[in-house]
PDB file of N, CA and C in Angstrom:
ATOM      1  N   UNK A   1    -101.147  91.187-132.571  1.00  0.00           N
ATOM      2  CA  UNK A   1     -99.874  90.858-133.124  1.00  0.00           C
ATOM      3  C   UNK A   1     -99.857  89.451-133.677  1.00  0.00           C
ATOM      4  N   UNK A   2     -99.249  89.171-134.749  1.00  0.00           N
ATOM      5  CA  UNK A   2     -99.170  87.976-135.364  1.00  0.00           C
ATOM      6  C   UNK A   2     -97.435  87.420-135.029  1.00  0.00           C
ATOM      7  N   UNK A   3     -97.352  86.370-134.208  1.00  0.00           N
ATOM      8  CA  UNK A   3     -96.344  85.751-133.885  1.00  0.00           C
ATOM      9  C   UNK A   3     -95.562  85.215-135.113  1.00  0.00           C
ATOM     10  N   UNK A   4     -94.225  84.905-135.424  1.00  0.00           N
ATOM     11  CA  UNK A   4     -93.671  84.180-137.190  1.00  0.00           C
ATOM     12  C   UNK A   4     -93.830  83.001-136.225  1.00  0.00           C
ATOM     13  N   UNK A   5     -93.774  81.861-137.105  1.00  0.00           N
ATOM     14  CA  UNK A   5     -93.710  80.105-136.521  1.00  0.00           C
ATOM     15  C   UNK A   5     -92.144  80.021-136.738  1.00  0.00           C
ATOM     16  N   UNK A   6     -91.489  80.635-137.744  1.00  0.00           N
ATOM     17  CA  UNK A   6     -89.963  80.185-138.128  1.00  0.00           C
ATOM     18  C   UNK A   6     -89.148  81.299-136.922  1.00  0.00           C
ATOM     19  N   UNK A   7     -88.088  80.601-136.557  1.00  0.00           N
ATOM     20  CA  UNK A   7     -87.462  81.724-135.422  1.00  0.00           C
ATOM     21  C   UNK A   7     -86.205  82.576-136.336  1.00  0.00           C
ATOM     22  N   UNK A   8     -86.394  82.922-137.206  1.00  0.00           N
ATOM     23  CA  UNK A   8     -85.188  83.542-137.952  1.00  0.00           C
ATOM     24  C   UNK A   8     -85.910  83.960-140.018  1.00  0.00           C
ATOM     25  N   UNK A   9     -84.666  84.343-139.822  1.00  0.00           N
ATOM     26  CA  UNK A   9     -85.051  84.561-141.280  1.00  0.00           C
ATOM     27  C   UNK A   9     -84.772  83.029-142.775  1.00  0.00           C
ATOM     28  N   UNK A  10     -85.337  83.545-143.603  1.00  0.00           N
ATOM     29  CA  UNK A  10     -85.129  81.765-144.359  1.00  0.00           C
ATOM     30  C   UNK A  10     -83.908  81.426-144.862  1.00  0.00           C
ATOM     31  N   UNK A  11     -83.368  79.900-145.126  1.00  0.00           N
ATOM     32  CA  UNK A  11     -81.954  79.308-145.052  1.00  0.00           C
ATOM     33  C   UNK A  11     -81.847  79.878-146.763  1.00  0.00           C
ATOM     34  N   UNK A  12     -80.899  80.275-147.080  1.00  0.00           N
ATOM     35  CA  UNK A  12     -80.798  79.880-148.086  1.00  0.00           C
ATOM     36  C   UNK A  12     -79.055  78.703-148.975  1.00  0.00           C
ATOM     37  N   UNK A  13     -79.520  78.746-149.833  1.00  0.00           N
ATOM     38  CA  UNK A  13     -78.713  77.773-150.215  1.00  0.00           C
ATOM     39  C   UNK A  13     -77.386  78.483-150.647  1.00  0.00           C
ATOM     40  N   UNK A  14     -76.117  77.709-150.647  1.00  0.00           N
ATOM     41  CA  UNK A  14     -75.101  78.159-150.514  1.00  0.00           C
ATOM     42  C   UNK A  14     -74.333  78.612-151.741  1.00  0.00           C
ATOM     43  N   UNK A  15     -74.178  80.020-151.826  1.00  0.00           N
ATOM     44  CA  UNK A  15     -73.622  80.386-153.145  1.00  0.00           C
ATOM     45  C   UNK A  15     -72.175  79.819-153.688  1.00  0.00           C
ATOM     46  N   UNK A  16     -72.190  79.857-154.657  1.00  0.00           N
ATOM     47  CA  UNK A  16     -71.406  80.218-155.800  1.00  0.00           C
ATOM     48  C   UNK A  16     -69.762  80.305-155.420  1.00  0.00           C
ATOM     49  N   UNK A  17     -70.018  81.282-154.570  1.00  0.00           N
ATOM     50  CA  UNK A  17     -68.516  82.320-153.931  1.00  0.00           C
ATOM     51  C   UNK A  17     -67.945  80.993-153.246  1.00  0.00           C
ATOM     52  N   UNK A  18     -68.917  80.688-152.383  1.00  0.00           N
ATOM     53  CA  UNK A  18     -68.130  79.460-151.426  1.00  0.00           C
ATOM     54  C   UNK A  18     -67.968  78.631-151.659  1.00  0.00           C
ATOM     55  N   UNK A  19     -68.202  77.890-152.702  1.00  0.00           N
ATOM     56  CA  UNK A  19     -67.456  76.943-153.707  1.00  0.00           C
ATOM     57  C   UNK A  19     -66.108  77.440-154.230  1.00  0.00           C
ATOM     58  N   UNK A  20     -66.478  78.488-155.044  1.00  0.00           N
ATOM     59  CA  UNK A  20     -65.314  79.074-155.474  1.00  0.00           C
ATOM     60  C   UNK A  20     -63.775  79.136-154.723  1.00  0.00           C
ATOM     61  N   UNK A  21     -63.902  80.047-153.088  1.00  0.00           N
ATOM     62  CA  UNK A  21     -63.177  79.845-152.208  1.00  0.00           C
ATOM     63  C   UNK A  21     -62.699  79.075-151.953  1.00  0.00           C
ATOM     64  N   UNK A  22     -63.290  77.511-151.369  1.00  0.00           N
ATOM     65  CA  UNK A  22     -62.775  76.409-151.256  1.00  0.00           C
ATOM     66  C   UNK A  22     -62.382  75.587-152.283  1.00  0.00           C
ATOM     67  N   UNK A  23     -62.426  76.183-153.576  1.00  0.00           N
ATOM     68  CA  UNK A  23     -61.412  75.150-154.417  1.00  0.00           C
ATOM     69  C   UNK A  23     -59.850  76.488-154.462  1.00  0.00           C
ATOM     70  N   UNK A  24     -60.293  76.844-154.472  1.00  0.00           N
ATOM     71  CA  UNK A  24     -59.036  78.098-154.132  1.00  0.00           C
ATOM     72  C   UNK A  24     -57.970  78.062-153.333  1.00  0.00           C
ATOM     73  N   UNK A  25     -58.456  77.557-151.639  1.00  0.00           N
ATOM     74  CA  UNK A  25     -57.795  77.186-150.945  1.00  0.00           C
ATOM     75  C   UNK A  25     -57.070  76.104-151.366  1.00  0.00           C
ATOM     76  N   UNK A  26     -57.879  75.095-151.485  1.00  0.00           N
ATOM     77  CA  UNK A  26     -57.370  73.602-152.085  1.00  0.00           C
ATOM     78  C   UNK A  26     -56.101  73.487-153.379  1.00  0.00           C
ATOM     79  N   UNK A  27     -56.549  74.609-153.726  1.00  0.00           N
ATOM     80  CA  UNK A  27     -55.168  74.555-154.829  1.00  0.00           C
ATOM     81  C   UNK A  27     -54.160  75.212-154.757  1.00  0.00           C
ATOM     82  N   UNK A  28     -53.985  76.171-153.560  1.00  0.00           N
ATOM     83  CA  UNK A  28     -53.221  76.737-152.976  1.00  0.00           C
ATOM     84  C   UNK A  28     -52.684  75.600-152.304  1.00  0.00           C
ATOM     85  N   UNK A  29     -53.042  74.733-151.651  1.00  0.00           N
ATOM     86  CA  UNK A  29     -52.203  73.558-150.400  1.00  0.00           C
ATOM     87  C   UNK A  29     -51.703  72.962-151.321  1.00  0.00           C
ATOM     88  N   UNK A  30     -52.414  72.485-152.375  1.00  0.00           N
ATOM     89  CA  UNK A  30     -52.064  71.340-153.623  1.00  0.00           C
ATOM     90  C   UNK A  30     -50.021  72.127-153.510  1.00  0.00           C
ATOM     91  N   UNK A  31     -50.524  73.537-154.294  1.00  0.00           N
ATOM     92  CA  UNK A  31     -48.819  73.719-154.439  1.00  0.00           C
ATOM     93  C   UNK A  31     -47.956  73.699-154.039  1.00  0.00           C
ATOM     94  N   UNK A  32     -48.266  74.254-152.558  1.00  0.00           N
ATOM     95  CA  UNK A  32     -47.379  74.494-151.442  1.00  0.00           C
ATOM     96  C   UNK A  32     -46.787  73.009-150.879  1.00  0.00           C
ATOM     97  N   UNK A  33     -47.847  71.972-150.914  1.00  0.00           N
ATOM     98  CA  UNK A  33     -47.261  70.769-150.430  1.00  0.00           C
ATOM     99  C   UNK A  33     -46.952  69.728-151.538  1.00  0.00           C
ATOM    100  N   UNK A  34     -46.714  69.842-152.592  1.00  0.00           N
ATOM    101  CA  UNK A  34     -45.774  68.998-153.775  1.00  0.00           C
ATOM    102  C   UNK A  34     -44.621  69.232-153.826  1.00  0.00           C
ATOM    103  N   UNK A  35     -44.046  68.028-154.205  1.00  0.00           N
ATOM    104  CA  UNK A  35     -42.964  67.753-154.248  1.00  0.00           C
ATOM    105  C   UNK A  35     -42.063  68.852-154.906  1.00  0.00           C
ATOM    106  N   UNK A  36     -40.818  69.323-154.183  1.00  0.00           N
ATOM    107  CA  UNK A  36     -39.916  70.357-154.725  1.00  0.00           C
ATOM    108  C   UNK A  36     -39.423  69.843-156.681  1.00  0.00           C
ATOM    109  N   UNK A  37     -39.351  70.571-156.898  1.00  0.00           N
ATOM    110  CA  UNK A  37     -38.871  70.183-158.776  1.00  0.00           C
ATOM    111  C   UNK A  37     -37.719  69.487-158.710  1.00  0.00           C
ATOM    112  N   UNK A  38     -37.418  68.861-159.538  1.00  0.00           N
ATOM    113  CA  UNK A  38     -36.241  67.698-159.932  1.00  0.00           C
ATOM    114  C   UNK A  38     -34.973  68.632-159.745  1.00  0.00           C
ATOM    115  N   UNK A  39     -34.167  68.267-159.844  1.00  0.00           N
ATOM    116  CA  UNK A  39     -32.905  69.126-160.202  1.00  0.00           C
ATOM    117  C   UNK A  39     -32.595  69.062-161.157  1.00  0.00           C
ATOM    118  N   UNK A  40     -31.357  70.149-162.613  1.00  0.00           N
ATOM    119  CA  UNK A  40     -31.318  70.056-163.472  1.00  0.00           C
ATOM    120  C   UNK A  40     -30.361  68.936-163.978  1.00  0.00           C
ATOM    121  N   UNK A  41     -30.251  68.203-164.926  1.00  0.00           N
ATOM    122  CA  UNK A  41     -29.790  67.048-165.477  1.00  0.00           C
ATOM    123  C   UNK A  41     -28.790  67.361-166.678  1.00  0.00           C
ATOM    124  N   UNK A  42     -27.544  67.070-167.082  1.00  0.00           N
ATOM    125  CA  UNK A  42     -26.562  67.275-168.565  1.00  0.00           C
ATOM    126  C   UNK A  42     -27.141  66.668-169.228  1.00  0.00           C
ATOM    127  N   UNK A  43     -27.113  66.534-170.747  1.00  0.00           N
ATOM    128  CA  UNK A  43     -27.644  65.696-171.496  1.00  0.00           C
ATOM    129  C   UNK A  43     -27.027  64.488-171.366  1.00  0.00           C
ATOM    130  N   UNK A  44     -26.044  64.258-170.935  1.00  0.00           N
ATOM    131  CA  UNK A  44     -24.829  62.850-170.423  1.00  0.00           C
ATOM    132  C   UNK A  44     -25.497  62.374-169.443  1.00  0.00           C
ATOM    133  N   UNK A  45     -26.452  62.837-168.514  1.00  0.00           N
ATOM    134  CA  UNK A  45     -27.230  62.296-167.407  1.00  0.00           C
ATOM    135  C   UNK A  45     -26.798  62.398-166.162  1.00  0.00           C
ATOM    136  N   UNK A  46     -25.555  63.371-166.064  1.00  0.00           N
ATOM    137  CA  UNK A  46     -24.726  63.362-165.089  1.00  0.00           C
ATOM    138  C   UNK A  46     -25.467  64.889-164.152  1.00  0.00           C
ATOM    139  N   UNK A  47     -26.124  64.763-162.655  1.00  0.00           N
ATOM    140  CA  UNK A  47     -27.247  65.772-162.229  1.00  0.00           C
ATOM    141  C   UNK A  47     -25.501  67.099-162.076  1.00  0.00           C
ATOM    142  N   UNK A  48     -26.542  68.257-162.159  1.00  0.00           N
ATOM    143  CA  UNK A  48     -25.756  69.724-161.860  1.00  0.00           C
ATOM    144  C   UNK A  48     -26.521  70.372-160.766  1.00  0.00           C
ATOM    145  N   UNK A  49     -26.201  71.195-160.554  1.00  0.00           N
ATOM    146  CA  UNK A  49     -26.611  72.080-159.126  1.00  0.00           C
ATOM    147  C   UNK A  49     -27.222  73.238-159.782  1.00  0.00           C
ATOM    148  N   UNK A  50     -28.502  74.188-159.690  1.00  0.00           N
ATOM    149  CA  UNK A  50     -28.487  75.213-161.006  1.00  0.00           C
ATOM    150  C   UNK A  50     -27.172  76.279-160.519  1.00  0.00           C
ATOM    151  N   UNK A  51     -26.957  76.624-159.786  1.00  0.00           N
ATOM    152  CA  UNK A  51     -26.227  77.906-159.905  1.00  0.00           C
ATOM    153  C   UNK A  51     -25.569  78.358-158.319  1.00  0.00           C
ATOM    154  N   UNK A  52     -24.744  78.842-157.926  1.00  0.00           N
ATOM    155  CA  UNK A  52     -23.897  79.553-156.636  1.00  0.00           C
ATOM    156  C   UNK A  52     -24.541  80.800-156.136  1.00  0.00           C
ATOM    157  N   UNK A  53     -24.139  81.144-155.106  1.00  0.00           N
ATOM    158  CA  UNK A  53     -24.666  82.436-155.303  1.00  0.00           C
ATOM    159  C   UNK A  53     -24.395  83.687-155.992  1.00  0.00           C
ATOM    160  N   UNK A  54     -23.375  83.524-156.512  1.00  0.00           N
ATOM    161  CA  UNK A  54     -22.862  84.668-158.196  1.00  0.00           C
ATOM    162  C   UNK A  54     -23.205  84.063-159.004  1.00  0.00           C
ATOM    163  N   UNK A  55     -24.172  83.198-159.006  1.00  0.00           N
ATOM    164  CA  UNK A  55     -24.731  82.906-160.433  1.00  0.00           C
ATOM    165  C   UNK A  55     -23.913  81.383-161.200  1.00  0.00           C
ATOM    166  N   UNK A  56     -22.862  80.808-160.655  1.00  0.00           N
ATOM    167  CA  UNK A  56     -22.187  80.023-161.254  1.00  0.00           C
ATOM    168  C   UNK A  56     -22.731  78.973-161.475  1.00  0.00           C
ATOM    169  N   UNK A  57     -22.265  77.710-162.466  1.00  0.00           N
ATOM    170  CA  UNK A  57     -22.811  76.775-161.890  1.00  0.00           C
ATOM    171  C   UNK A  57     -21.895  75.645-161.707  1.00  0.00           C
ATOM    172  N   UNK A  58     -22.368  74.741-160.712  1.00  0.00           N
ATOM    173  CA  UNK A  58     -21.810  73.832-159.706  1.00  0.00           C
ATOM    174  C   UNK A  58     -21.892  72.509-160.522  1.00  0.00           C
ATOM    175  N   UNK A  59     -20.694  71.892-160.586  1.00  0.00           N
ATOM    176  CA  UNK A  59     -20.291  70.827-161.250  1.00  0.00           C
ATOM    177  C   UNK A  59     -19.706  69.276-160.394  1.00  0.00           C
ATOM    178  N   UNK A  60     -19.992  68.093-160.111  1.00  0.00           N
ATOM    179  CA  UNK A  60     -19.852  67.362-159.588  1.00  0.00           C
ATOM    180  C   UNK A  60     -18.543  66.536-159.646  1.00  0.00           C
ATOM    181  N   UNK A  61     -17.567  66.351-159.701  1.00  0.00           N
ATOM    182  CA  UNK A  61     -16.449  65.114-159.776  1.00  0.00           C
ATOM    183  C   UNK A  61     -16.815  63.797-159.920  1.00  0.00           C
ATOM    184  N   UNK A  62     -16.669  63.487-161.390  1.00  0.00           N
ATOM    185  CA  UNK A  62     -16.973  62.197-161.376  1.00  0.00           C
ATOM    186  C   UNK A  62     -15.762  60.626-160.584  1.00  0.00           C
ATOM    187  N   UNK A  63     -14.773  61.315-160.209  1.00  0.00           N
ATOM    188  CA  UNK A  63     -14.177  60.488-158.817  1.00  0.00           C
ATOM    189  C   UNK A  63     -14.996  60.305-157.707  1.00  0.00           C
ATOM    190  N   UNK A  64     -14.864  61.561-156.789  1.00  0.00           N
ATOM    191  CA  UNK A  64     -14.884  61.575-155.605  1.00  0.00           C
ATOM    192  C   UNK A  64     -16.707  61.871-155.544  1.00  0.00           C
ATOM    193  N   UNK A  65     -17.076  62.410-156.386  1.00  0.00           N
ATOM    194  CA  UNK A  65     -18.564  63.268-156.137  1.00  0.00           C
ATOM    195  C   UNK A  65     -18.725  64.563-155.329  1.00  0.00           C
ATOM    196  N   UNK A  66     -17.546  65.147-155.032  1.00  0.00           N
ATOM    197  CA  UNK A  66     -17.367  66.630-154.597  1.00  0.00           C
ATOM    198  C   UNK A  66     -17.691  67.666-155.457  1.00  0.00           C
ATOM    199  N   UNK A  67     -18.839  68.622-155.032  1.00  0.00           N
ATOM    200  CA  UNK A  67     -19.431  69.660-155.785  1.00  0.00           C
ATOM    201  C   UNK A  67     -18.549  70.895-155.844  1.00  0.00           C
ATOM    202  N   UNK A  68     -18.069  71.404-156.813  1.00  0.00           N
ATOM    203  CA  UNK A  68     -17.672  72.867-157.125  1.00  0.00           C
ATOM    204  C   UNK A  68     -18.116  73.583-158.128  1.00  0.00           C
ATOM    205  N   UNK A  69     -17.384  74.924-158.087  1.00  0.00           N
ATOM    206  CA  UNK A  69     -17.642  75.699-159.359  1.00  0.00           C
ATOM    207  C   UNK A  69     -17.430  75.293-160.411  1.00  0.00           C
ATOM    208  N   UNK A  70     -17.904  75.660-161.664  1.00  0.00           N
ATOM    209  CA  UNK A  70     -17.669  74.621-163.052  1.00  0.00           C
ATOM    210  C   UNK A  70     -16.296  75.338-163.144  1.00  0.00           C
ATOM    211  N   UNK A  71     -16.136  76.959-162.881  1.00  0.00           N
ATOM    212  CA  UNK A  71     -14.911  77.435-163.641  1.00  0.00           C
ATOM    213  C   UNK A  71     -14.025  76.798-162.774  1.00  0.00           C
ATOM    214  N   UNK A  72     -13.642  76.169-161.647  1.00  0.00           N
ATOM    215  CA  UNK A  72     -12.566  75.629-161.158  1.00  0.00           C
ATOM    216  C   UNK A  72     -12.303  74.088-161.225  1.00  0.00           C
ATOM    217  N   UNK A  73     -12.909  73.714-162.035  1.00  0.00           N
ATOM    218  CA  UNK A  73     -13.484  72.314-162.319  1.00  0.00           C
ATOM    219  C   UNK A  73     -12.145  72.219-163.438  1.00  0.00           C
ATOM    220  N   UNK A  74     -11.677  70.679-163.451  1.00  0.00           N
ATOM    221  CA  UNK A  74     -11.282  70.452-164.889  1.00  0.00           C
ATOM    222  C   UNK A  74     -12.282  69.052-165.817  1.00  0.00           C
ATOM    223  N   UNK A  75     -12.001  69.661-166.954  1.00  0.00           N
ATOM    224  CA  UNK A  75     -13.460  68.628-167.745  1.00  0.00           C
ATOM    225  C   UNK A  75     -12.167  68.220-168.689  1.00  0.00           C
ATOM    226  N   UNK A  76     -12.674  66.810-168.994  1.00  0.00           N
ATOM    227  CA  UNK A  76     -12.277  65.796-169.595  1.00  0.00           C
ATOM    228  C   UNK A  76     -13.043  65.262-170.034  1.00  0.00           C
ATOM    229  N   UNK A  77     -13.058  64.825-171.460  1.00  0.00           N
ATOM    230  CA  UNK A  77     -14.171  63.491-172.091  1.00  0.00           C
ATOM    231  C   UNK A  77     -15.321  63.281-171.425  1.00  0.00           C
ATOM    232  N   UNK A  78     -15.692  64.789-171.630  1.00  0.00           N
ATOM    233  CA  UNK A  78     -17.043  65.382-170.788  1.00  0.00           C
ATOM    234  C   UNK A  78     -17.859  65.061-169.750  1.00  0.00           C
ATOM    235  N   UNK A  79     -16.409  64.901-168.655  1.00  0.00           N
ATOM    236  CA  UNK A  79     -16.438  64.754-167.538  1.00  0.00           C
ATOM    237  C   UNK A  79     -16.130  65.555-166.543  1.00  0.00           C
ATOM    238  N   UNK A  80     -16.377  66.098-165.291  1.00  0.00           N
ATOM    239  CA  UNK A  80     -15.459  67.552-164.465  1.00  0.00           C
ATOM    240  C   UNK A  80     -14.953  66.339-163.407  1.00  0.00           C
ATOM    241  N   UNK A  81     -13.726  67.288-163.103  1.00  0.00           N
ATOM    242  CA  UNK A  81     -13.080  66.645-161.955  1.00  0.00           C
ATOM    243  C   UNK A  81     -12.151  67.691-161.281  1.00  0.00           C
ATOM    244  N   UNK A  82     -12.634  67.591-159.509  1.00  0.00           N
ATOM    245  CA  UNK A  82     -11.497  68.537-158.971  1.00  0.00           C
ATOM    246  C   UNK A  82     -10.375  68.998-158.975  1.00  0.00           C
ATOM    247  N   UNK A  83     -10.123  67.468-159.309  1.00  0.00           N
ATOM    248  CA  UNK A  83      -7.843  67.689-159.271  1.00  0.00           C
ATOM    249  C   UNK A  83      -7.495  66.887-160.807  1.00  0.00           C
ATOM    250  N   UNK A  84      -6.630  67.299-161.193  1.00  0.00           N
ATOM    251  CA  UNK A  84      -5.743  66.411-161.746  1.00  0.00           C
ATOM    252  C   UNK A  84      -5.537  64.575-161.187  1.00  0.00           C
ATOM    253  N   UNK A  85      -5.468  64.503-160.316  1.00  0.00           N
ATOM    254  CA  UNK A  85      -4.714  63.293-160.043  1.00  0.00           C
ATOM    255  C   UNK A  85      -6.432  62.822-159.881  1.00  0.00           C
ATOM    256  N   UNK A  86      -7.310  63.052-159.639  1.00  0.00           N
ATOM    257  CA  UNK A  86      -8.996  62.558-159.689  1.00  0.00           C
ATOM    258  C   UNK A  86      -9.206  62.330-161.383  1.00  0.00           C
ATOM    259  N   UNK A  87      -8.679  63.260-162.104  1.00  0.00           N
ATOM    260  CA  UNK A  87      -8.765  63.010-163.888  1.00  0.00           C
ATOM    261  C   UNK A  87      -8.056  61.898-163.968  1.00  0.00           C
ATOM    262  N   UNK A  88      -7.013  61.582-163.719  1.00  0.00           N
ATOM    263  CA  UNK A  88      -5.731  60.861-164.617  1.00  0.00           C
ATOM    264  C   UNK A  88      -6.940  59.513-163.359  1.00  0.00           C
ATOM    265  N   UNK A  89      -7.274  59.173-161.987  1.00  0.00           N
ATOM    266  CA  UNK A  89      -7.626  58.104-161.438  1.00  0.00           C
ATOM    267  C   UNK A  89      -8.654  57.368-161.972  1.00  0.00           C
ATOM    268  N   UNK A  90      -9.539  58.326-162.880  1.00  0.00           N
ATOM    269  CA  UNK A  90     -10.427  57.664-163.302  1.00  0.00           C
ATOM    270  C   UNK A  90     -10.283  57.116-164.670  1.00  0.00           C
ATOM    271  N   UNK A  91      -9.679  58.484-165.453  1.00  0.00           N
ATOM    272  CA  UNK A  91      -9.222  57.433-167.057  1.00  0.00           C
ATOM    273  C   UNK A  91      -8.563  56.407-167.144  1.00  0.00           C
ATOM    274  N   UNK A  92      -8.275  55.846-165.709  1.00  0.00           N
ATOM    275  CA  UNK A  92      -7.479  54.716-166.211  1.00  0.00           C
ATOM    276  C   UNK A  92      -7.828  53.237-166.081  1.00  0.00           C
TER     277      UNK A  92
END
């Protein structure tokens, strides 16, 4: 009988695939752990909320900074504001 000197079979070098995999993973974490997206912006610069859960969208008071629905909102000199008396406090 002829004994092998190596105790196993030979190393070989590491494919292709397992590179592949591990940039795979890596760009999977990349997404999952960046920063959530901006919120959406008016062209006035004034930030909005995208939407309610019926779809509406949510408008800020430029008084107080209280968020509501746009349709219950009143807009002025393309501004929203909750109440009346928050419109007339600030135009003046």
């Amino acid at each position: 009988m002829v004994s092998a000197g190596a105790s196993g079979p030979p190393r070989r070098a590491p494919s292709m695939t397992k590179y592949l995999l591990v940039a795979l993973v890596g760009l999977i974490f990349y997404f999952l752990l960046r920063s959530p997206p901006a919120r959406p912006t008016r062209s006035d610069g004034v930030r909005t909320r995208a939407a309610t859960s019926s779809g509406e969208e949510m408008v800020e008071c430029e008084q107080c900074g209280v968020h509501l629905p746009r349709s219950e909102s009143l807009m002025s000199r393309g501004a929203f504001y909750c109440s009346e008396e928050h419109r007339l406090l600030h135009q003046r």
